[in-house]
PDB file of N, CA and C in Angstrom:
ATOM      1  N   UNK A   1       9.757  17.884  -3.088  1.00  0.00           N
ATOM      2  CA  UNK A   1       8.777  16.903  -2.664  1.00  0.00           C
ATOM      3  C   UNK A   1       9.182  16.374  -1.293  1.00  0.00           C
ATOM      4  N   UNK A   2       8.162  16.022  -0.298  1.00  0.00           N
ATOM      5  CA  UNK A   2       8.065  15.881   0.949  1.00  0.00           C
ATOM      6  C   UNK A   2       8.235  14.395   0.560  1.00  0.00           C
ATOM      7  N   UNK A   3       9.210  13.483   1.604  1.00  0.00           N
ATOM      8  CA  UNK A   3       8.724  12.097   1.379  1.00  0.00           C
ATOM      9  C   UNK A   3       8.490  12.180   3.466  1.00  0.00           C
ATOM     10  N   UNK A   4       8.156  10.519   3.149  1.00  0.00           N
ATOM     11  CA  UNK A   4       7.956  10.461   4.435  1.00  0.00           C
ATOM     12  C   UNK A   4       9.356   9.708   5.279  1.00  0.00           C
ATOM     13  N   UNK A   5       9.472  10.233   6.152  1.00  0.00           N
ATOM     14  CA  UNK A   5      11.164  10.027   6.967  1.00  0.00           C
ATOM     15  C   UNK A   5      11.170   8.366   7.791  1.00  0.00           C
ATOM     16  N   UNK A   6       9.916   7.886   7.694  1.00  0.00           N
ATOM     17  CA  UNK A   6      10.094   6.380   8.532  1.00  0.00           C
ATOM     18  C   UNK A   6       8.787   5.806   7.656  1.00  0.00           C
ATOM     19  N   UNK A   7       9.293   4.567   7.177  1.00  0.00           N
ATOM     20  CA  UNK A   7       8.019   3.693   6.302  1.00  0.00           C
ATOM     21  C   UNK A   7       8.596   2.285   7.107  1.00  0.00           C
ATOM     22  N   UNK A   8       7.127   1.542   6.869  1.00  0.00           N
ATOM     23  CA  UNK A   8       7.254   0.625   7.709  1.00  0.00           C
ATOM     24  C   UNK A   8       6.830  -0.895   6.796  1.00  0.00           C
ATOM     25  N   UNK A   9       7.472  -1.737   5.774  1.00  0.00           N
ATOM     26  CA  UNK A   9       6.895  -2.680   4.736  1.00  0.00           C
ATOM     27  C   UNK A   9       6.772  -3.635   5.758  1.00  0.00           C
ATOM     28  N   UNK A  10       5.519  -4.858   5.156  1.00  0.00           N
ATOM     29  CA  UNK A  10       5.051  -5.819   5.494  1.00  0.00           C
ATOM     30  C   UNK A  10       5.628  -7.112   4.630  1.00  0.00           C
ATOM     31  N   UNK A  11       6.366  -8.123   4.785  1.00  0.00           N
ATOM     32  CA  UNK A  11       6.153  -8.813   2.996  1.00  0.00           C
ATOM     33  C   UNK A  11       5.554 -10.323   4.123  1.00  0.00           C
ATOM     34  N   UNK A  12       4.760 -11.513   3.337  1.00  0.00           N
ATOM     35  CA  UNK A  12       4.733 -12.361   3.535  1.00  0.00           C
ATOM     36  C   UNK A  12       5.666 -13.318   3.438  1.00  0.00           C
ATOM     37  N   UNK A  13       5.242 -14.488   3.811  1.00  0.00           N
ATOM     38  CA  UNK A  13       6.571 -15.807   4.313  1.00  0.00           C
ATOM     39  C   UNK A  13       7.129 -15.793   2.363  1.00  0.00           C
ATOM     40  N   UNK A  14       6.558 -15.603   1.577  1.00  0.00           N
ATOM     41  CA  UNK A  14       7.091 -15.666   0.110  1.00  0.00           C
ATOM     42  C   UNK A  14       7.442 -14.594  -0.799  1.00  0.00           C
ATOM     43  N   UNK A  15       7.986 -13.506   0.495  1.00  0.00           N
ATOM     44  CA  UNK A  15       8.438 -12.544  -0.052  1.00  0.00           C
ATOM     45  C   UNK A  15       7.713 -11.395  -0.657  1.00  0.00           C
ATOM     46  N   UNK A  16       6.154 -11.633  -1.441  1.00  0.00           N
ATOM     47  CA  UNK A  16       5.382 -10.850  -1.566  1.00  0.00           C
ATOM     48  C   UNK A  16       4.941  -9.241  -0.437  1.00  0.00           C
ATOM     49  N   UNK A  17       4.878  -8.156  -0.822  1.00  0.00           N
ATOM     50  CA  UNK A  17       4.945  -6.927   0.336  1.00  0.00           C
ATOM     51  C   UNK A  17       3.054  -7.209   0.057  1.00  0.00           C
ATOM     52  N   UNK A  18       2.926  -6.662   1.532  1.00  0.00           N
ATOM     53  CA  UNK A  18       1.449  -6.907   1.843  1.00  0.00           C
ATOM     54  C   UNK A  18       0.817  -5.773   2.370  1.00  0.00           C
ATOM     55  N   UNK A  19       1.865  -5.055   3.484  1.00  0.00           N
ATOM     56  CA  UNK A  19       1.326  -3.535   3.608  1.00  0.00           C
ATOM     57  C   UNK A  19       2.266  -2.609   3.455  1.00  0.00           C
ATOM     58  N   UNK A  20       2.366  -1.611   3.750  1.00  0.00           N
ATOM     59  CA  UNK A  20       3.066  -0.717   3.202  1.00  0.00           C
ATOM     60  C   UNK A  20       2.471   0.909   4.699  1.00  0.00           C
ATOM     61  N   UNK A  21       3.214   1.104   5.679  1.00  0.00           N
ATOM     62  CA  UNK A  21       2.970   2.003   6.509  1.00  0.00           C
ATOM     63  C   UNK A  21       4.046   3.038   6.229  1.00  0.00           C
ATOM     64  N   UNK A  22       3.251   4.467   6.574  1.00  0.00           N
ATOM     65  CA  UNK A  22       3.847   5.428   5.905  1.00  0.00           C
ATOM     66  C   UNK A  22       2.982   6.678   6.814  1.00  0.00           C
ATOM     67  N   UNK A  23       3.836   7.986   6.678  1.00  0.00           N
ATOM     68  CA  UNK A  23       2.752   9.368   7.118  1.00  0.00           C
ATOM     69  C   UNK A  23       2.972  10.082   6.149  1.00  0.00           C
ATOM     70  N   UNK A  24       1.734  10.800   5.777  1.00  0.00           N
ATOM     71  CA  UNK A  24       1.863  11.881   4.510  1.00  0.00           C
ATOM     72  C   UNK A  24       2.294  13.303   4.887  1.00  0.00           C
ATOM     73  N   UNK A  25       4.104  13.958   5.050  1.00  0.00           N
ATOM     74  CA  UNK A  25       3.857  14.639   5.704  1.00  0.00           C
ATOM     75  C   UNK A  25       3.191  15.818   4.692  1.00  0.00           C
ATOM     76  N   UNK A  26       2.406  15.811   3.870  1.00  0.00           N
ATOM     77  CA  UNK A  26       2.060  17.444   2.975  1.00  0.00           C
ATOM     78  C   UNK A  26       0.867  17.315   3.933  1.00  0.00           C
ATOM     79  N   UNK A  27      -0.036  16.377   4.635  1.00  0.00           N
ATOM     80  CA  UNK A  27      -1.219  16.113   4.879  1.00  0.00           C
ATOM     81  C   UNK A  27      -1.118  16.047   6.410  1.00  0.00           C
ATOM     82  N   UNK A  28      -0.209  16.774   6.938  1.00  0.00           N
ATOM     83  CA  UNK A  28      -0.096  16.894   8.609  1.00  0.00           C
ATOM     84  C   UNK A  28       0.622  15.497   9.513  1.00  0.00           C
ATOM     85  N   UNK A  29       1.349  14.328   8.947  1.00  0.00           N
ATOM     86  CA  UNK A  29       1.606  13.613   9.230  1.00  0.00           C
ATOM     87  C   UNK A  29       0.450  12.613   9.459  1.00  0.00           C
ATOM     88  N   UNK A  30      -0.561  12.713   8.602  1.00  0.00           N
ATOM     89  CA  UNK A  30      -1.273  11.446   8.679  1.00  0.00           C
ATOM     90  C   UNK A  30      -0.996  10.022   8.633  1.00  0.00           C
ATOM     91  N   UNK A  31      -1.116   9.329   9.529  1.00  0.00           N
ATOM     92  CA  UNK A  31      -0.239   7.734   9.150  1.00  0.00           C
ATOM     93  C   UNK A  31      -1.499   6.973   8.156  1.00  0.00           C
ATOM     94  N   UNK A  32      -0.739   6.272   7.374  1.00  0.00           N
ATOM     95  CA  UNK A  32      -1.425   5.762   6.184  1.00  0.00           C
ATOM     96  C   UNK A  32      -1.189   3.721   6.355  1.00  0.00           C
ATOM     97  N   UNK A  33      -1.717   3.036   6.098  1.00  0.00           N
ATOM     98  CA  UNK A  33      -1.723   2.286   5.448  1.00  0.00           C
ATOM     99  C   UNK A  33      -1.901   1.754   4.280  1.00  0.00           C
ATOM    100  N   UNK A  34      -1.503   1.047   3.603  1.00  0.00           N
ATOM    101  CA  UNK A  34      -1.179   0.975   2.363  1.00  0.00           C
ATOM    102  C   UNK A  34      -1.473  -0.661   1.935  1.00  0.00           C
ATOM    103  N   UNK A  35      -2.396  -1.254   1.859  1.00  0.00           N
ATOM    104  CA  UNK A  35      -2.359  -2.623   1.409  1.00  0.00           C
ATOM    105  C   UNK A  35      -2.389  -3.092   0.178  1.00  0.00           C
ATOM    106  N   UNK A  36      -1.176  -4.461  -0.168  1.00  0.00           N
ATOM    107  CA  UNK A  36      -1.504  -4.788  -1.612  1.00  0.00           C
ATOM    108  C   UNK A  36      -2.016  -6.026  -1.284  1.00  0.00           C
ATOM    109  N   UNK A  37      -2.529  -6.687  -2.798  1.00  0.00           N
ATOM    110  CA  UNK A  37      -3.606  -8.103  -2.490  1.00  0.00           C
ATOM    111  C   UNK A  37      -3.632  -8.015  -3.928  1.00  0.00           C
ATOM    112  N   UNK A  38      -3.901  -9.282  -4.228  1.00  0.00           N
ATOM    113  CA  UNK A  38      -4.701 -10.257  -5.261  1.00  0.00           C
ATOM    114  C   UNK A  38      -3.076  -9.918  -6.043  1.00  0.00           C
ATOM    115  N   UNK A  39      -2.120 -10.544  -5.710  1.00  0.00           N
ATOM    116  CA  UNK A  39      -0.623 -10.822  -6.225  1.00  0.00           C
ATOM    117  C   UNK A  39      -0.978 -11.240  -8.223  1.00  0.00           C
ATOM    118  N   UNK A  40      -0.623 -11.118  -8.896  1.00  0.00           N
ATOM    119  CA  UNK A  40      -0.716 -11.600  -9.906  1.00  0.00           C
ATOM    120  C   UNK A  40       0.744 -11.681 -11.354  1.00  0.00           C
ATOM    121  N   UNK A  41       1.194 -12.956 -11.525  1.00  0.00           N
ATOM    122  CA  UNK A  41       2.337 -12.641 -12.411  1.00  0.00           C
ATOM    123  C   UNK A  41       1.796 -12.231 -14.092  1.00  0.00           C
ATOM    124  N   UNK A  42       3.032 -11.143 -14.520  1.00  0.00           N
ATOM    125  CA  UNK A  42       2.271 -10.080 -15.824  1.00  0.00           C
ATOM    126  C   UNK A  42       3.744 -10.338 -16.303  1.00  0.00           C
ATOM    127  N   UNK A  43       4.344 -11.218 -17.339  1.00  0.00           N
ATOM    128  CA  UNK A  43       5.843 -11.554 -18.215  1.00  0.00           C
ATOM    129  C   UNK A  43       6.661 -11.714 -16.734  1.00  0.00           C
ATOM    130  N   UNK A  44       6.263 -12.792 -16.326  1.00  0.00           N
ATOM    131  CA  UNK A  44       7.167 -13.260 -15.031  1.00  0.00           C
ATOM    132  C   UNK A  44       6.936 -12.424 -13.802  1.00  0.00           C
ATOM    133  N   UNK A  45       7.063 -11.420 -14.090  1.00  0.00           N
ATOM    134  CA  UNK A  45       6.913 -10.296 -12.506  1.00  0.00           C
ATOM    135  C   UNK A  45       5.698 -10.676 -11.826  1.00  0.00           C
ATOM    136  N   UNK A  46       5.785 -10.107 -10.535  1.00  0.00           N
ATOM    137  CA  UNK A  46       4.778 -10.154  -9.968  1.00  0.00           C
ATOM    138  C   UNK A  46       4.008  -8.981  -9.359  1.00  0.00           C
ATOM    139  N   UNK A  47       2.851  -8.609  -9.150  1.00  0.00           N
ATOM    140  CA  UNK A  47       2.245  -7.320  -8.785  1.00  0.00           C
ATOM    141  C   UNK A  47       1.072  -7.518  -8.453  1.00  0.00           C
ATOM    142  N   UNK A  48       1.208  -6.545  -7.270  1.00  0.00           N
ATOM    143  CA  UNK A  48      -0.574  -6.678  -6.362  1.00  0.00           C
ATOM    144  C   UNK A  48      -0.983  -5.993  -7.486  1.00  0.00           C
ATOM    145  N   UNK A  49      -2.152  -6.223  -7.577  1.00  0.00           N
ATOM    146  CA  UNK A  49      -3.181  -5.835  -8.983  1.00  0.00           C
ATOM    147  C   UNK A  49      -4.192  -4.965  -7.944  1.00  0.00           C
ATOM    148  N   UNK A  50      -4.246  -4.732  -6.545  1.00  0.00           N
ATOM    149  CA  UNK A  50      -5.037  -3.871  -5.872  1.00  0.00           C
ATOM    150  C   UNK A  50      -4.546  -3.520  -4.616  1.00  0.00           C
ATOM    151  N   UNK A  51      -4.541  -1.892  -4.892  1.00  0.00           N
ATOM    152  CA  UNK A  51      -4.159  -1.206  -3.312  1.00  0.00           C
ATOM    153  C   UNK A  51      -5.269  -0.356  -2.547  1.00  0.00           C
ATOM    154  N   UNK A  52      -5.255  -0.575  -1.491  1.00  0.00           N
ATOM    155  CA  UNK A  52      -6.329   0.190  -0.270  1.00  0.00           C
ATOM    156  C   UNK A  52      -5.268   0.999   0.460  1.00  0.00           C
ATOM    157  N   UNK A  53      -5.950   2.501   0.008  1.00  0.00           N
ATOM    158  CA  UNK A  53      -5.075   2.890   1.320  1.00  0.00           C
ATOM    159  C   UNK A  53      -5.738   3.812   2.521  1.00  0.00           C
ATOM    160  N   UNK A  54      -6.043   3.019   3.618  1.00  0.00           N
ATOM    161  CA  UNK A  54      -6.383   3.454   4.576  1.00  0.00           C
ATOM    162  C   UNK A  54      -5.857   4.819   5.360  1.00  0.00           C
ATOM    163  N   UNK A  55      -6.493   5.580   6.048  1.00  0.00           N
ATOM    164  CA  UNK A  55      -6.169   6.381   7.568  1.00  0.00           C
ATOM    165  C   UNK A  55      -5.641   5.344   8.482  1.00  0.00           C
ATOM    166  N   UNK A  56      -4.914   5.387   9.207  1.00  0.00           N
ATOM    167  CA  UNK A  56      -4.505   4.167  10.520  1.00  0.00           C
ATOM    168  C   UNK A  56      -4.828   5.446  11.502  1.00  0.00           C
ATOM    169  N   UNK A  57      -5.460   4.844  12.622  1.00  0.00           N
ATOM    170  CA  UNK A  57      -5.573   5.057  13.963  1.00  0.00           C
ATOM    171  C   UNK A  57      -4.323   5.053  14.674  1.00  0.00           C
ATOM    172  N   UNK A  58      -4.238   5.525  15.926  1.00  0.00           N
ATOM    173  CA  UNK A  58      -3.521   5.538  16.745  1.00  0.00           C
ATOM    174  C   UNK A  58      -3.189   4.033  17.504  1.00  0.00           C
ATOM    175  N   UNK A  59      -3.823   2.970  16.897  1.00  0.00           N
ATOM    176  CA  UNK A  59      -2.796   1.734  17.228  1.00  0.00           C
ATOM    177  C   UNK A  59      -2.510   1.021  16.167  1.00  0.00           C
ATOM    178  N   UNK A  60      -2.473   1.796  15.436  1.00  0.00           N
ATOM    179  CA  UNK A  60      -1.576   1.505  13.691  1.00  0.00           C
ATOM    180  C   UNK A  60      -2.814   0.518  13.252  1.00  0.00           C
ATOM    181  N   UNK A  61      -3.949   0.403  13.304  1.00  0.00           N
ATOM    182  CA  UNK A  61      -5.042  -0.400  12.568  1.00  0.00           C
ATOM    183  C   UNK A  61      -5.553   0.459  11.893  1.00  0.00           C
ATOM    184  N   UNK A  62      -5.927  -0.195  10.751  1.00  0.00           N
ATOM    185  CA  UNK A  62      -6.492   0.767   9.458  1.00  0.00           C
ATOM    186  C   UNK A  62      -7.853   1.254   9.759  1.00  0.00           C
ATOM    187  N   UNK A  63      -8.170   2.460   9.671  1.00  0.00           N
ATOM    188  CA  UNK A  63      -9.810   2.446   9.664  1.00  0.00           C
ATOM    189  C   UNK A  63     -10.489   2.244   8.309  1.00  0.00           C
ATOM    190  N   UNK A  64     -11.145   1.041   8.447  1.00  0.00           N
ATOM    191  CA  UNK A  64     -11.462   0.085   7.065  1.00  0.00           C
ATOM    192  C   UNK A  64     -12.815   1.046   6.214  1.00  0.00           C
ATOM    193  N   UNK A  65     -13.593   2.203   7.474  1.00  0.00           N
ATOM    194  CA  UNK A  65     -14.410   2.309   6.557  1.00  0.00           C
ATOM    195  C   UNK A  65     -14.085   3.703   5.664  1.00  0.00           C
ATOM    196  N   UNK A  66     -12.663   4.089   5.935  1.00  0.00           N
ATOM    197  CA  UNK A  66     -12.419   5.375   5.274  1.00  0.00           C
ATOM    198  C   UNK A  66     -11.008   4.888   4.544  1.00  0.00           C
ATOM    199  N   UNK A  67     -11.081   4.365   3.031  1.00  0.00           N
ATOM    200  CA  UNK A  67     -10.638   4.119   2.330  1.00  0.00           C
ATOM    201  C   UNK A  67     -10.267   5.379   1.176  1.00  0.00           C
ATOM    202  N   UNK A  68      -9.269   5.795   1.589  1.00  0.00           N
ATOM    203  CA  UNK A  68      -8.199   7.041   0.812  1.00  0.00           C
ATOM    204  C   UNK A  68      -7.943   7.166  -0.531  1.00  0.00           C
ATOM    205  N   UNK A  69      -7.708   6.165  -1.018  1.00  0.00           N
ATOM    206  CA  UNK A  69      -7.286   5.577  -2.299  1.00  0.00           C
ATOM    207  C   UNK A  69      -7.481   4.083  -2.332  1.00  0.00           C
ATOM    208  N   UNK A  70      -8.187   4.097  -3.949  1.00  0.00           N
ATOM    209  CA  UNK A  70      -8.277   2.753  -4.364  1.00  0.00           C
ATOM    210  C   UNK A  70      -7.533   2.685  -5.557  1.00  0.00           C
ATOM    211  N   UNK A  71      -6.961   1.444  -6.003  1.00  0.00           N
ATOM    212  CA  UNK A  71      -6.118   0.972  -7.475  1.00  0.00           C
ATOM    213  C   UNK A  71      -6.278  -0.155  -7.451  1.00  0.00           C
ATOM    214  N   UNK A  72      -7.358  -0.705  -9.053  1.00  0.00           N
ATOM    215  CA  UNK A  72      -6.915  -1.693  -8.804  1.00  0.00           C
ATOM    216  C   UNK A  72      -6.128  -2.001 -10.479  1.00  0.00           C
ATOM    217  N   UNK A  73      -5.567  -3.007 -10.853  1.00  0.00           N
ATOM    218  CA  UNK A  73      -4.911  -2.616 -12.168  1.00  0.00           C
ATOM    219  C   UNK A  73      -5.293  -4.381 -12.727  1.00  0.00           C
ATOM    220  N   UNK A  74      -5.724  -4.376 -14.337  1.00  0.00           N
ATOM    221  CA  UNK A  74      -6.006  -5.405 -14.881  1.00  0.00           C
ATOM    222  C   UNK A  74      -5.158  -6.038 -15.614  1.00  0.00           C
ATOM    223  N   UNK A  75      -4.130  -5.034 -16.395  1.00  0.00           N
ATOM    224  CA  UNK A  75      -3.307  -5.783 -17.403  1.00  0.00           C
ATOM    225  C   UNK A  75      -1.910  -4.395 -17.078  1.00  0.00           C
ATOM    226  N   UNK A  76      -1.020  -5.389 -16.991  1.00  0.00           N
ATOM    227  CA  UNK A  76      -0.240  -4.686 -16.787  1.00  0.00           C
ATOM    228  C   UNK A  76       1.361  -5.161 -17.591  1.00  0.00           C
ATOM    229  N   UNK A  77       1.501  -3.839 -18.627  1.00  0.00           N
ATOM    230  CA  UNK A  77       2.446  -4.666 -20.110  1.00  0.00           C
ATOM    231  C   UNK A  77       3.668  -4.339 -20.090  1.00  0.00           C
ATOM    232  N   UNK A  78       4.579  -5.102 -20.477  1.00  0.00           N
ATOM    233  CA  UNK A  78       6.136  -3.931 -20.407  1.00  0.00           C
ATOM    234  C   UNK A  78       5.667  -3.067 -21.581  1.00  0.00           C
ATOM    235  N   UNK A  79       6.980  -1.729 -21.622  1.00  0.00           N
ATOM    236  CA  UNK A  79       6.828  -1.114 -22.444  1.00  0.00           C
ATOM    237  C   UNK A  79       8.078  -1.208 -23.894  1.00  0.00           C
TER     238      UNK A  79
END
């Protein structure tokens, strides 16, 4: 498995990760963005309950209207 050789995390002032930059190399080195949102605690933890993951352009801004992958997750249980 290919990973990608430079990722780039975002977290906010409370520690929460917010984006997540990355290139897919199986996919020609496409740079990706990766956003999480709507934070939610599930038995204490915490987890974005939704990810977007964008194409980024060549000045690392997401192109918002070509959305790659969507997740969003409702209940999330230990096992």
């Amino acid at each position: 498995m290919q990973q990608s050789p430079q990722q780039t995390f975002y977290f906010d002032q409370s520690g929460l990760l917010r984006r997540h930059d990355y290139s897919v190399e199986i996919m020609g080195g496409t740079t990706s963005a990766n956003y999480a949102t709507d934070h939610k605690a599930f038995d204490g933890l915490i987890f974005p309950t939704k990810r977007r993951v964008y194409a980024a352009g060549a000045d690392n801004r997401p192109i918002l209207d070509r959305i790659a992958i969507a997740i969003d997750l409702w209940d999330v249980q230990a096992a």
